[in-house]
N, C-alpha and C. Protein backbone atom coordinates (compact mmCIF):
# COMPACT_ATOMS: atom_id res chain seq x y z
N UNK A 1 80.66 -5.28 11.76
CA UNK A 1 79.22 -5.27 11.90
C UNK A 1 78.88 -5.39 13.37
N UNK A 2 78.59 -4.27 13.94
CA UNK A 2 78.18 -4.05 15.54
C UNK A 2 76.85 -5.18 15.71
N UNK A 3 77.09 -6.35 16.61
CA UNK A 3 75.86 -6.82 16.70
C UNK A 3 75.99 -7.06 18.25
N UNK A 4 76.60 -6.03 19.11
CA UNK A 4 77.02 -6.04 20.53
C UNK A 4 77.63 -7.27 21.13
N UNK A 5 78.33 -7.74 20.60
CA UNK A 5 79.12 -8.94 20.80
C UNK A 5 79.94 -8.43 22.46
N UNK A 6 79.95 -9.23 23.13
CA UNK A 6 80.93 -9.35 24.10
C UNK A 6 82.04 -10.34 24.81
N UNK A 7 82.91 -10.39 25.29
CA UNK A 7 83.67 -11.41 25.94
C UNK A 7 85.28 -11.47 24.84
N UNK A 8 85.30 -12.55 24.81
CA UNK A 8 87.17 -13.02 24.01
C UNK A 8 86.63 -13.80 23.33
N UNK A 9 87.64 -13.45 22.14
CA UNK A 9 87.74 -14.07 20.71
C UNK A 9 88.08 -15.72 21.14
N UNK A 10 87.25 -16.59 21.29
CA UNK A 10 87.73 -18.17 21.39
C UNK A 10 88.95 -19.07 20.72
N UNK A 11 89.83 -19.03 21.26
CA UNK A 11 91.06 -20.00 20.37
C UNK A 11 90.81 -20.53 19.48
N UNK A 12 89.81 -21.80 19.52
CA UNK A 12 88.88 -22.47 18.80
C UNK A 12 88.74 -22.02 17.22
N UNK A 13 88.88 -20.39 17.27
CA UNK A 13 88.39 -19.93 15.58
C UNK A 13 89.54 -20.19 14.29
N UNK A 14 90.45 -20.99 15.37
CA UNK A 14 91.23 -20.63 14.58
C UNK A 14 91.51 -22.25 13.81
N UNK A 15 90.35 -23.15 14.05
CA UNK A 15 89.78 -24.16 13.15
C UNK A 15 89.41 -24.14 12.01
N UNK A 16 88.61 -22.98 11.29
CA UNK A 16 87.67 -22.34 10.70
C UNK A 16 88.74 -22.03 9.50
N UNK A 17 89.30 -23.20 9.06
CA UNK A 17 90.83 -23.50 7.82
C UNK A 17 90.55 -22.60 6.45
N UNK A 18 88.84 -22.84 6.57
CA UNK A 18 88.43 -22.01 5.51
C UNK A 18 87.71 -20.28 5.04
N UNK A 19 87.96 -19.56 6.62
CA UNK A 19 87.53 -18.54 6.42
C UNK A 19 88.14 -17.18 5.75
N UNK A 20 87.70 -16.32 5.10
CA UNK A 20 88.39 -15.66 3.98
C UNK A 20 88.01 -14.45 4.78
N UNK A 21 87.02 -14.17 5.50
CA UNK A 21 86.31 -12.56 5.86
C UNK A 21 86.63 -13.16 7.73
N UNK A 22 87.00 -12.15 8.43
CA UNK A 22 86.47 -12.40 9.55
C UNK A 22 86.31 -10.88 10.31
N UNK A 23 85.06 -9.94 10.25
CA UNK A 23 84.65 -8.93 10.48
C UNK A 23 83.62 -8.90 11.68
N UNK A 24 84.56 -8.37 13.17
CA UNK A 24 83.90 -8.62 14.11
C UNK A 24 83.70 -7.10 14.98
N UNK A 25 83.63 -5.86 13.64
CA UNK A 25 84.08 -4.58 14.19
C UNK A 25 82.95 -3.83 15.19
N UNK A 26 83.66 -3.13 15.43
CA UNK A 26 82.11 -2.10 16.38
C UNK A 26 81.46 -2.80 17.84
N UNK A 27 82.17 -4.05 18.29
CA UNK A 27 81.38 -4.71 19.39
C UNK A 27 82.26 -4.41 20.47
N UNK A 28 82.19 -5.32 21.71
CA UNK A 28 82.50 -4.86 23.24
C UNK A 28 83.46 -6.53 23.86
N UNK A 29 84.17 -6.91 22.46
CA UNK A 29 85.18 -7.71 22.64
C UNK A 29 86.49 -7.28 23.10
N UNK A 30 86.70 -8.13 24.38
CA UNK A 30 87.95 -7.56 25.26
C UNK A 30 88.94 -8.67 24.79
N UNK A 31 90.39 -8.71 25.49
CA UNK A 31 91.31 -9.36 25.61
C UNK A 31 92.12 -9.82 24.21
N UNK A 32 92.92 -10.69 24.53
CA UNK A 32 93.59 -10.57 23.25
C UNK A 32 93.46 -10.73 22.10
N UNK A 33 94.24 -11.23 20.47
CA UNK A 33 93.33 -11.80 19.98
C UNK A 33 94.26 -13.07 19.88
N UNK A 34 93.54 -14.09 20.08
CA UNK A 34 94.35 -15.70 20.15
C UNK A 34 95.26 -15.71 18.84
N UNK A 35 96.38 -16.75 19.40
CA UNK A 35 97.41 -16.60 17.97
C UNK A 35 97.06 -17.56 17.04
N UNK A 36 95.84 -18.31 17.19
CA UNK A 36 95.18 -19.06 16.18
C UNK A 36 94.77 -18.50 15.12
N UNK A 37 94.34 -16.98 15.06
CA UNK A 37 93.46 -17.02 14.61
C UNK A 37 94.75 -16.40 13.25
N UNK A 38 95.91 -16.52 13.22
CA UNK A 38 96.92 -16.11 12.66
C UNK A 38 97.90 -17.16 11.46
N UNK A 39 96.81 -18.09 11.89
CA UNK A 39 97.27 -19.33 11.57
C UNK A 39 95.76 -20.19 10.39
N UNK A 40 94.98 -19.03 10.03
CA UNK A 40 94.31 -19.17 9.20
C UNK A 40 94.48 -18.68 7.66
N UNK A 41 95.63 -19.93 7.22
CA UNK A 41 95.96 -19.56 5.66
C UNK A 41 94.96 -18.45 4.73
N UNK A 42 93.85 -19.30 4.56
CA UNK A 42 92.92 -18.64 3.93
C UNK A 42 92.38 -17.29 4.01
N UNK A 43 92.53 -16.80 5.05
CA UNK A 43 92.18 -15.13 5.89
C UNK A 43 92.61 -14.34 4.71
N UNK A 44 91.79 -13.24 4.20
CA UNK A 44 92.14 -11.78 3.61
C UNK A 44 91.48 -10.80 4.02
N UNK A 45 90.52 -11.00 5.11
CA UNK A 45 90.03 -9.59 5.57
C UNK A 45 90.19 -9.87 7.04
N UNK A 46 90.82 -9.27 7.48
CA UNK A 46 90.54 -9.33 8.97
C UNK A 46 90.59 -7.78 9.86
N UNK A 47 89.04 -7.49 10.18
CA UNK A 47 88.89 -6.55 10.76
C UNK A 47 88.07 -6.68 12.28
N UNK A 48 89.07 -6.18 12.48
CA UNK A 48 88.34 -6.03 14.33
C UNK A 48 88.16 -4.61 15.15
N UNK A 49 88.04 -3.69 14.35
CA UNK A 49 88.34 -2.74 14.74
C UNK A 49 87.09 -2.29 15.78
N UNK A 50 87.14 -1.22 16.32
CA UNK A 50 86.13 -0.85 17.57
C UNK A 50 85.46 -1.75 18.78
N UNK A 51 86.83 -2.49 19.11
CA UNK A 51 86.77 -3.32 20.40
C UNK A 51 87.36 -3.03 21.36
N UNK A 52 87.56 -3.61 22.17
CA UNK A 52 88.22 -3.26 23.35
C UNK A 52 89.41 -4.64 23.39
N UNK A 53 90.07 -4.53 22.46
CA UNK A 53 91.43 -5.53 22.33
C UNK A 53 92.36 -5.22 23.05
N UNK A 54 92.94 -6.02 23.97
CA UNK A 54 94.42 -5.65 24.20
C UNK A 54 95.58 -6.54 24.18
N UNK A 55 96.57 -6.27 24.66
CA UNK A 55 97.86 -6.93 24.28
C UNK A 55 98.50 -6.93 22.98
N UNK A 56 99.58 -7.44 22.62
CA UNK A 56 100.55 -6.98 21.19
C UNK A 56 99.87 -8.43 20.52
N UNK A 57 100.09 -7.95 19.04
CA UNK A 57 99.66 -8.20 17.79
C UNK A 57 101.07 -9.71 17.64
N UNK A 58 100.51 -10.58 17.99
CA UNK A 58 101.58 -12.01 17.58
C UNK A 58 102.00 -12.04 16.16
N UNK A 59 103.98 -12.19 17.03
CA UNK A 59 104.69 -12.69 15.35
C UNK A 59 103.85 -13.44 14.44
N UNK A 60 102.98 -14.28 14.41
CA UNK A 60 102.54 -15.30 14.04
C UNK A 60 101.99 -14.23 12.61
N UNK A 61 101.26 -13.21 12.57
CA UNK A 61 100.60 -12.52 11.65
C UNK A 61 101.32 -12.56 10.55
N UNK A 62 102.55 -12.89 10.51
CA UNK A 62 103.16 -12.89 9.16
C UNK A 62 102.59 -14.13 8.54
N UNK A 63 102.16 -15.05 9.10
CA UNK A 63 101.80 -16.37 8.74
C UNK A 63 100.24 -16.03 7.70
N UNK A 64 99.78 -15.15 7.77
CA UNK A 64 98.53 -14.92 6.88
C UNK A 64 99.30 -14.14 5.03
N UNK A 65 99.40 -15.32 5.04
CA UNK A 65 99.77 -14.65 3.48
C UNK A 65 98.70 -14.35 2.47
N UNK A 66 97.69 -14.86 2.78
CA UNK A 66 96.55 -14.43 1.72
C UNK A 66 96.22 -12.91 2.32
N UNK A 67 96.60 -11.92 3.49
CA UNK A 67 95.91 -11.46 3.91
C UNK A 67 95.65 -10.31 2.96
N UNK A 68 94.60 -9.37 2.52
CA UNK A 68 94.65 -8.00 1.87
C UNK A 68 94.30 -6.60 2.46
N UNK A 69 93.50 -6.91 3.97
CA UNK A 69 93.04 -5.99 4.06
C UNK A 69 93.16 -6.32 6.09
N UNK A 70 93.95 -5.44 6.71
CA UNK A 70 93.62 -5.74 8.34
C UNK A 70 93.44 -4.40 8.99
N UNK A 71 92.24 -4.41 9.50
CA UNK A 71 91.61 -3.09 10.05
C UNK A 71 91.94 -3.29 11.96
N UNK A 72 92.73 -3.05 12.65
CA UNK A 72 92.09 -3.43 14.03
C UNK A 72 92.58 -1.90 14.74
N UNK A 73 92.08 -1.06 14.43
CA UNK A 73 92.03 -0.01 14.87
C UNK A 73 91.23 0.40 15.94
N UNK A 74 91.76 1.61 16.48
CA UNK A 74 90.17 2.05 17.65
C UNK A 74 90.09 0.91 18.62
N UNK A 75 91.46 -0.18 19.61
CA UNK A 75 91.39 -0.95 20.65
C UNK A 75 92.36 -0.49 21.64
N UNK A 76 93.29 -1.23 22.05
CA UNK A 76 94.12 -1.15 23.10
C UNK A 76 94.77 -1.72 22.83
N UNK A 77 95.01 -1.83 21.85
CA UNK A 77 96.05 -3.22 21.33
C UNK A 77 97.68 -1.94 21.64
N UNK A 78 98.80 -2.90 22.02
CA UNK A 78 99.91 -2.12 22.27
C UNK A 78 101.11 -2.60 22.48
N UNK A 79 102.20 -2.43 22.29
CA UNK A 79 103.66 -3.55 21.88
C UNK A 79 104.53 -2.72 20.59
N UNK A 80 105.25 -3.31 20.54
CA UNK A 80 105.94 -3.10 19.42
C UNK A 80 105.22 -3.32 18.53
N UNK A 81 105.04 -3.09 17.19
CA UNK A 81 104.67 -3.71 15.81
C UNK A 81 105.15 -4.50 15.20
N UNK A 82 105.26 -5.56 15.12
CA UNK A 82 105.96 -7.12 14.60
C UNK A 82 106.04 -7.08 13.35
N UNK A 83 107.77 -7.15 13.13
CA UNK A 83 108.53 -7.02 11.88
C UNK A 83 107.73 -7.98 10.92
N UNK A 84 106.77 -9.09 11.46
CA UNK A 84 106.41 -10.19 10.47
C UNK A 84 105.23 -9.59 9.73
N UNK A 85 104.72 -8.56 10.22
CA UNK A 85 104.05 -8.03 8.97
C UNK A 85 104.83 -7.42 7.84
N UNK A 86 105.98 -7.37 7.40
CA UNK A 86 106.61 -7.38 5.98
C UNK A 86 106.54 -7.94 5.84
N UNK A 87 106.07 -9.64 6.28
CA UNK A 87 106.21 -10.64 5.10
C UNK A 87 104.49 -10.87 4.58
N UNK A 88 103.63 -10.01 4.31
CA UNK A 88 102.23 -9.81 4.29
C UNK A 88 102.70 -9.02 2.73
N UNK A 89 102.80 -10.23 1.77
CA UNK A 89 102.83 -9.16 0.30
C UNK A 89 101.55 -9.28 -0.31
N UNK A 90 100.52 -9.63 0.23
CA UNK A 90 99.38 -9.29 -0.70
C UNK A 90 98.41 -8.21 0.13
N UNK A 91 99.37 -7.70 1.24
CA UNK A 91 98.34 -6.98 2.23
C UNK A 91 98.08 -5.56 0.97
N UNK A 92 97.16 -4.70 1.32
CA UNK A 92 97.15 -3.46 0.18
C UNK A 92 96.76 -2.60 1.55
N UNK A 93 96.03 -2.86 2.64
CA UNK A 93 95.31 -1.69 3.45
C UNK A 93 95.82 -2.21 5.13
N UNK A 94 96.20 -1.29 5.66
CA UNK A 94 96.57 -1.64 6.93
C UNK A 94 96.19 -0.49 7.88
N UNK A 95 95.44 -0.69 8.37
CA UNK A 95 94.71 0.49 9.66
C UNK A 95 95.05 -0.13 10.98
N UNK A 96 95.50 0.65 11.52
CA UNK A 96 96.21 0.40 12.97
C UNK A 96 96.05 1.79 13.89
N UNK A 97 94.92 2.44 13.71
CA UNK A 97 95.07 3.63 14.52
C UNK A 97 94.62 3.68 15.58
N UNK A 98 95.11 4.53 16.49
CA UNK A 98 93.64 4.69 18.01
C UNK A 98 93.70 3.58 18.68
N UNK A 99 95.42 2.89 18.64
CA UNK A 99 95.62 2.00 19.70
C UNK A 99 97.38 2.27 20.63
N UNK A 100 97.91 1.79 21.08
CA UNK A 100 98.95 2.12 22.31
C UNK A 100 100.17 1.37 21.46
N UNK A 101 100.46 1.20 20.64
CA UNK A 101 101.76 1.06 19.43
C UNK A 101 102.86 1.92 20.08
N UNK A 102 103.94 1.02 20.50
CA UNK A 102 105.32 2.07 20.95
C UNK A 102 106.54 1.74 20.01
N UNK A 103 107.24 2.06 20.52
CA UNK A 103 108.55 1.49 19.58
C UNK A 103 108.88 1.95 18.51
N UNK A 104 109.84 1.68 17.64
CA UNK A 104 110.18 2.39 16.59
C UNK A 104 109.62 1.64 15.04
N UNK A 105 109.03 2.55 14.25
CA UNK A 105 108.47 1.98 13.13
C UNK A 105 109.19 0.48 12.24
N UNK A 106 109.01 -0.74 12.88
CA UNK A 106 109.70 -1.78 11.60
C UNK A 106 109.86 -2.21 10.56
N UNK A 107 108.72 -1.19 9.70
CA UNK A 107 108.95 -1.07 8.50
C UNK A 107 109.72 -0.16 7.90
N UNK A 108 110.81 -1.10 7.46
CA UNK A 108 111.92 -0.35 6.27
C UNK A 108 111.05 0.17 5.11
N UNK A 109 109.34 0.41 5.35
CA UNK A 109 108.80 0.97 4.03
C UNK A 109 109.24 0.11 3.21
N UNK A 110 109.32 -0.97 3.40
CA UNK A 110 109.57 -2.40 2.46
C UNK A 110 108.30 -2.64 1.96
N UNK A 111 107.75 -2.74 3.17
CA UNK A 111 106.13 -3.04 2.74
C UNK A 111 105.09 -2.88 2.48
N UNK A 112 105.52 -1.10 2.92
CA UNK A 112 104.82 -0.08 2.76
C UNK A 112 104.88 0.28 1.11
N UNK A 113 105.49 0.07 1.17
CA UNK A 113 105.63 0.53 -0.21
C UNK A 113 104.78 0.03 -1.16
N UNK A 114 104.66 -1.08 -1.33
CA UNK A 114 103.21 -1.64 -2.63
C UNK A 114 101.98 -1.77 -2.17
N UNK A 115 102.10 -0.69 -1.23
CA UNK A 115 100.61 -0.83 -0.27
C UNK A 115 99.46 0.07 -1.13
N UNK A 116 98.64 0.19 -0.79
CA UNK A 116 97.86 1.38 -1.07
C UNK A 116 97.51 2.50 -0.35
N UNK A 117 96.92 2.14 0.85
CA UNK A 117 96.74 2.87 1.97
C UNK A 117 97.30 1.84 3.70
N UNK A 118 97.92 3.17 4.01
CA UNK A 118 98.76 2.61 5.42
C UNK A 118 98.06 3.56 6.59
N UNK A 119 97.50 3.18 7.90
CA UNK A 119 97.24 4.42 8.62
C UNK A 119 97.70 3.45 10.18
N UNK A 120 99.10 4.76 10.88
CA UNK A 120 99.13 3.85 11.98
C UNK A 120 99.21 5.26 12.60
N UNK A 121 98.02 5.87 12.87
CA UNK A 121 97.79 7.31 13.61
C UNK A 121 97.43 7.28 15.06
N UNK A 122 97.55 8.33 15.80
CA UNK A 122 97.55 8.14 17.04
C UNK A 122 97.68 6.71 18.48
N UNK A 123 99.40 6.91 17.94
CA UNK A 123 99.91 5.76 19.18
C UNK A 123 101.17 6.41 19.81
N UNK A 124 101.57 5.84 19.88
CA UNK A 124 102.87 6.32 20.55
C UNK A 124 104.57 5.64 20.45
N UNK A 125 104.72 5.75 18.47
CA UNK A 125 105.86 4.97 18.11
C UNK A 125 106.44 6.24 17.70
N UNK A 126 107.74 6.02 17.64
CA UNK A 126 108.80 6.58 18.14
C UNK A 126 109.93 6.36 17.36
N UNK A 127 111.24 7.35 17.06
CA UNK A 127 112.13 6.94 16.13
C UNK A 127 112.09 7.73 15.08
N UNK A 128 112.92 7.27 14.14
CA UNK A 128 112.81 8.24 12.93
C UNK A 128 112.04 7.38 11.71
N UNK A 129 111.78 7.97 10.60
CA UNK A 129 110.66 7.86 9.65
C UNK A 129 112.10 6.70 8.69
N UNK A 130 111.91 5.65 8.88
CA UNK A 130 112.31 5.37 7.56
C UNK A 130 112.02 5.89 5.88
N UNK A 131 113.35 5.61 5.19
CA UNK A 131 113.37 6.08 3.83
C UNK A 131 112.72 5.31 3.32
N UNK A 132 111.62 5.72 2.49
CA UNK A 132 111.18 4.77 1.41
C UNK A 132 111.84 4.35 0.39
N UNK A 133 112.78 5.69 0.16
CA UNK A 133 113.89 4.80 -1.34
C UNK A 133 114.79 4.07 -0.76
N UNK A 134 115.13 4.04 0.32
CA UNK A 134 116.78 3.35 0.12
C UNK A 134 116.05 1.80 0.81
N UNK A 135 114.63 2.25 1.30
CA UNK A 135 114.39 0.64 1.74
C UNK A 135 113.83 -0.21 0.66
N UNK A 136 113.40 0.04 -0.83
CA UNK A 136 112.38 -0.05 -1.89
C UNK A 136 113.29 -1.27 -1.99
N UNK A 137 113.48 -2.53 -1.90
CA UNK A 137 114.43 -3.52 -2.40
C UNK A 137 113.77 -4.65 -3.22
N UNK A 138 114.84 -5.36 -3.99
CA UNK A 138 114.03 -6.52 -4.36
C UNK A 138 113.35 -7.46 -4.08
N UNK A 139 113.33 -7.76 -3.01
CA UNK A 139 112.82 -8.62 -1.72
C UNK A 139 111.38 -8.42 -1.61
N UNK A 140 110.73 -7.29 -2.38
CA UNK A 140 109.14 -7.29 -2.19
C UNK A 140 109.13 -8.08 -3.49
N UNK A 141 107.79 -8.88 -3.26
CA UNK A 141 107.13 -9.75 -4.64
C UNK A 141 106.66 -8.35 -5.87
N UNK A 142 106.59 -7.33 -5.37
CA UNK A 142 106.12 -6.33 -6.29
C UNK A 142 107.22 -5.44 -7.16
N UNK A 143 107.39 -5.58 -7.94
CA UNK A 143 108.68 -4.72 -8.29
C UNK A 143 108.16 -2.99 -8.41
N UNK A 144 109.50 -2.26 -8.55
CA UNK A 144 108.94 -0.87 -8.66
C UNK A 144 107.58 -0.16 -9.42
N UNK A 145 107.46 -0.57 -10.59
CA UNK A 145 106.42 -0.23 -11.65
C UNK A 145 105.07 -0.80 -10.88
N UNK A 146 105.37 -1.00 -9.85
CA UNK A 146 103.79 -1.87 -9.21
C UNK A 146 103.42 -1.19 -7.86
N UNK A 147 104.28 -0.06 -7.40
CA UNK A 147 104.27 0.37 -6.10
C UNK A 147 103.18 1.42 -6.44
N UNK A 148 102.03 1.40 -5.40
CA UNK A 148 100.51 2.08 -5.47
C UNK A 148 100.25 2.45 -4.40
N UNK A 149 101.15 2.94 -3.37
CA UNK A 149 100.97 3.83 -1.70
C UNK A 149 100.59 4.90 -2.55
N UNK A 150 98.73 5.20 -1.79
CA UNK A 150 98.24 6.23 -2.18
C UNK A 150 98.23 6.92 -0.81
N UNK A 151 98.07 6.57 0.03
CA UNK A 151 98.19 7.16 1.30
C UNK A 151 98.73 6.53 2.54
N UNK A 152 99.98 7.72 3.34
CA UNK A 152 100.52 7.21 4.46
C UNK A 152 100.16 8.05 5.61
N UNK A 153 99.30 7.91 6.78
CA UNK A 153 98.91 8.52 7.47
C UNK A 153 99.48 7.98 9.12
N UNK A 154 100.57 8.86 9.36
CA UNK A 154 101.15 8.40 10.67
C UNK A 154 101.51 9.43 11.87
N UNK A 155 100.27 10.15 11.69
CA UNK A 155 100.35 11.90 12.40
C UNK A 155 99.60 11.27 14.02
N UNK A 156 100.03 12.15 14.84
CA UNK A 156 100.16 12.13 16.20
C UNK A 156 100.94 11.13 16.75
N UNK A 157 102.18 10.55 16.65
CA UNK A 157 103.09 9.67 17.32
C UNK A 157 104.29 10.19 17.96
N UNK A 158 105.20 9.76 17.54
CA UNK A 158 106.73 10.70 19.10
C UNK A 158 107.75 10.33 17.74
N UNK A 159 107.07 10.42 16.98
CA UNK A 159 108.09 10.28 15.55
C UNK A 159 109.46 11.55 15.55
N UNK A 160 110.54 11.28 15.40
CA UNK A 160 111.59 12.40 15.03
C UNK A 160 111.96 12.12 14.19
N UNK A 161 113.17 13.86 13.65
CA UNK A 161 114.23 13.24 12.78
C UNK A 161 113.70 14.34 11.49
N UNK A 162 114.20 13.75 10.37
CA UNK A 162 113.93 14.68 8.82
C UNK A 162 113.18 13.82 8.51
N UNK A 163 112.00 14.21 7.83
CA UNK A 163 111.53 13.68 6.62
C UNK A 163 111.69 12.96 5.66
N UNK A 164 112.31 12.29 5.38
CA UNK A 164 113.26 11.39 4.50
C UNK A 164 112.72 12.24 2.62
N UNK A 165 113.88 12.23 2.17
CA UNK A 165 113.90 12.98 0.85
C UNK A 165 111.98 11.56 0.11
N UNK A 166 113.13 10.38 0.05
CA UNK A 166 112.41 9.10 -0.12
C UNK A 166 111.19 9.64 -0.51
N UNK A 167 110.26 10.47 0.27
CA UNK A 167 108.53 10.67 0.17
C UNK A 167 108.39 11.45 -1.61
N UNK A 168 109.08 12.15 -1.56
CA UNK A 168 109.34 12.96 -2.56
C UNK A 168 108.95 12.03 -3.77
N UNK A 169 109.84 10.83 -4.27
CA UNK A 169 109.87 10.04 -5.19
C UNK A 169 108.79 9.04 -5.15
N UNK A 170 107.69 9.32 -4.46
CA UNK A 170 106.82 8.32 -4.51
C UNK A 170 105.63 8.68 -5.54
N UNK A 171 105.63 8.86 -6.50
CA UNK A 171 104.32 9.04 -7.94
C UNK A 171 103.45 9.22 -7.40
N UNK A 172 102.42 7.72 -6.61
CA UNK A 172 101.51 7.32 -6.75
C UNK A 172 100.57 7.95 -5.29
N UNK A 173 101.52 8.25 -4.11
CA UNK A 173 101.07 9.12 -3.34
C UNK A 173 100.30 10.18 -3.52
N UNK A 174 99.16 10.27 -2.83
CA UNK A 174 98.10 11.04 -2.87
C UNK A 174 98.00 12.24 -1.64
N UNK A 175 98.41 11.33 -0.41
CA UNK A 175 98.01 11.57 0.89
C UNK A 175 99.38 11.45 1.72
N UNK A 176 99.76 12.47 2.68
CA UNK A 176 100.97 11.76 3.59
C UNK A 176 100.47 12.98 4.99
N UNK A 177 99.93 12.22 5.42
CA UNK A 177 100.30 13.23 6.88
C UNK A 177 100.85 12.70 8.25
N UNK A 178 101.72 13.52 8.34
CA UNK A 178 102.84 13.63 9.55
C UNK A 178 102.62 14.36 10.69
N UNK A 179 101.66 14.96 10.80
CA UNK A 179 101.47 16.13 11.79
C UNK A 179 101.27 15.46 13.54
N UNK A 180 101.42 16.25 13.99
CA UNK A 180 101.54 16.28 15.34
C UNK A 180 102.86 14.72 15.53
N UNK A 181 103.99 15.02 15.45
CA UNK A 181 105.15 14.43 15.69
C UNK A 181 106.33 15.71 16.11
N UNK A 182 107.77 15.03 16.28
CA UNK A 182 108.57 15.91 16.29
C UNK A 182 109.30 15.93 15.31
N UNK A 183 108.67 16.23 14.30
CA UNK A 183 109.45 15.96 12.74
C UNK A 183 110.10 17.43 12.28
N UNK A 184 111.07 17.56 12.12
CA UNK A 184 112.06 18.77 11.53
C UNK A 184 112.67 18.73 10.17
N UNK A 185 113.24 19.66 9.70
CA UNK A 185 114.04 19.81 8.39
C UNK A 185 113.31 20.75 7.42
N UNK A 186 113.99 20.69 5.92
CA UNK A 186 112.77 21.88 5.40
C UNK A 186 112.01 21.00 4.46
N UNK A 187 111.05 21.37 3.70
CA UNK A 187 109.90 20.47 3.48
C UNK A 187 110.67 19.80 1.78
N UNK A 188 109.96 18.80 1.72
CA UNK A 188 110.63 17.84 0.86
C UNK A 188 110.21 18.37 -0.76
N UNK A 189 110.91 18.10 -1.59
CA UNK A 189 110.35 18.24 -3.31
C UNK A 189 109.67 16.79 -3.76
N UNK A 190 107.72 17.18 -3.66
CA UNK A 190 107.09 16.03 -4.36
C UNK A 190 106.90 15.89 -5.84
N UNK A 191 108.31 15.77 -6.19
CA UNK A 191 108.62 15.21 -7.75
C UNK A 191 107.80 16.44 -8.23
């Protein structure tokens, strides 16, 4: 909700033991976002998207286990992507686009997988596409019959490599675009 907000997210918020929504999108908030605010059990929406964020996304984010929904797209946010978001099993929506993301994807599609919608489009990660089948393990709280990735959208990155067969076997997929990467091989069989 654009209400022209400006300056840094205050450490301080991350007092606020009981907040469930924290939607601060569309404003002219710079700098990082404090690792407090990661440390708010209760959190399931957290969107910040259309700020001017920067710096990498703290290990600490695995620490939001209630989380369902994290939008912080459209900043400057940039780093690796921190393996501790697999441990986010109630996340369903993860938007991460239209920020400076390098490195190679850390999801073994572990987590991707009982997601619904995933979008980490235009950054600049790198590597090859993990398999969704051979990463599908027991280790997610969701077992197979529960996996609901309706859409994976990870087009314009420095992605290589084949396609992984993996996409093929996913049912519940709706949506997958790959485009603008250096992705090769011949095109996959969607079941």
């Amino acid at each position: 909700v654009s209400i022209s907000l400006t300056g840094t997210l205050p450490d301080s918020w991350g007092n606020l033991t009981s907040l469930e929504t924290l939607d601060l999108s569309l404003n002219k908030i710079d700098g990082s976002i404090p690792s407090s605010l990661f440390e708010l059990s209760t959190l399931k929406d957290l969107t910040l998207e259309g700020n001017q964020l920067t710096g990498e996304i703290d290990e600490k984010i695995g620490e939001l286990s209630q989380l369902q929904y994290l939008n912080l797209q459209a900043n400057g946010l940039g780093g690796k992507l921190p393996s501790s978001i697999g441990l986010l099993h109630q996340l369903d929506f993860i938007y991460l686009d239209d920020n400076a993301f390098s490195g190679s994807i850390p999801l073994d599609l572990e987590y991707i997988m009982a997601r619904i919608e995933v979008s980490i489009s235009n950054n600049y990660l790198s590597g090859e596409l993990p398999s969704p089948r051979e990463n599908a393990s027991a280790s997610l709280s969701h077992d197979q019959t529960d996996v609901r990735i309706e859409s994976i959208n990870l087009k314009s990155n420095r992605l290589r490599g084949w396609i992984p067969s993996g996409f093929g076997e996913m049912t519940t997929l709706r949506r997958l675009e790959l485009s603008q990467n250096f992705l090769n091989g011949t095109i996959i069989d969607m079941g």
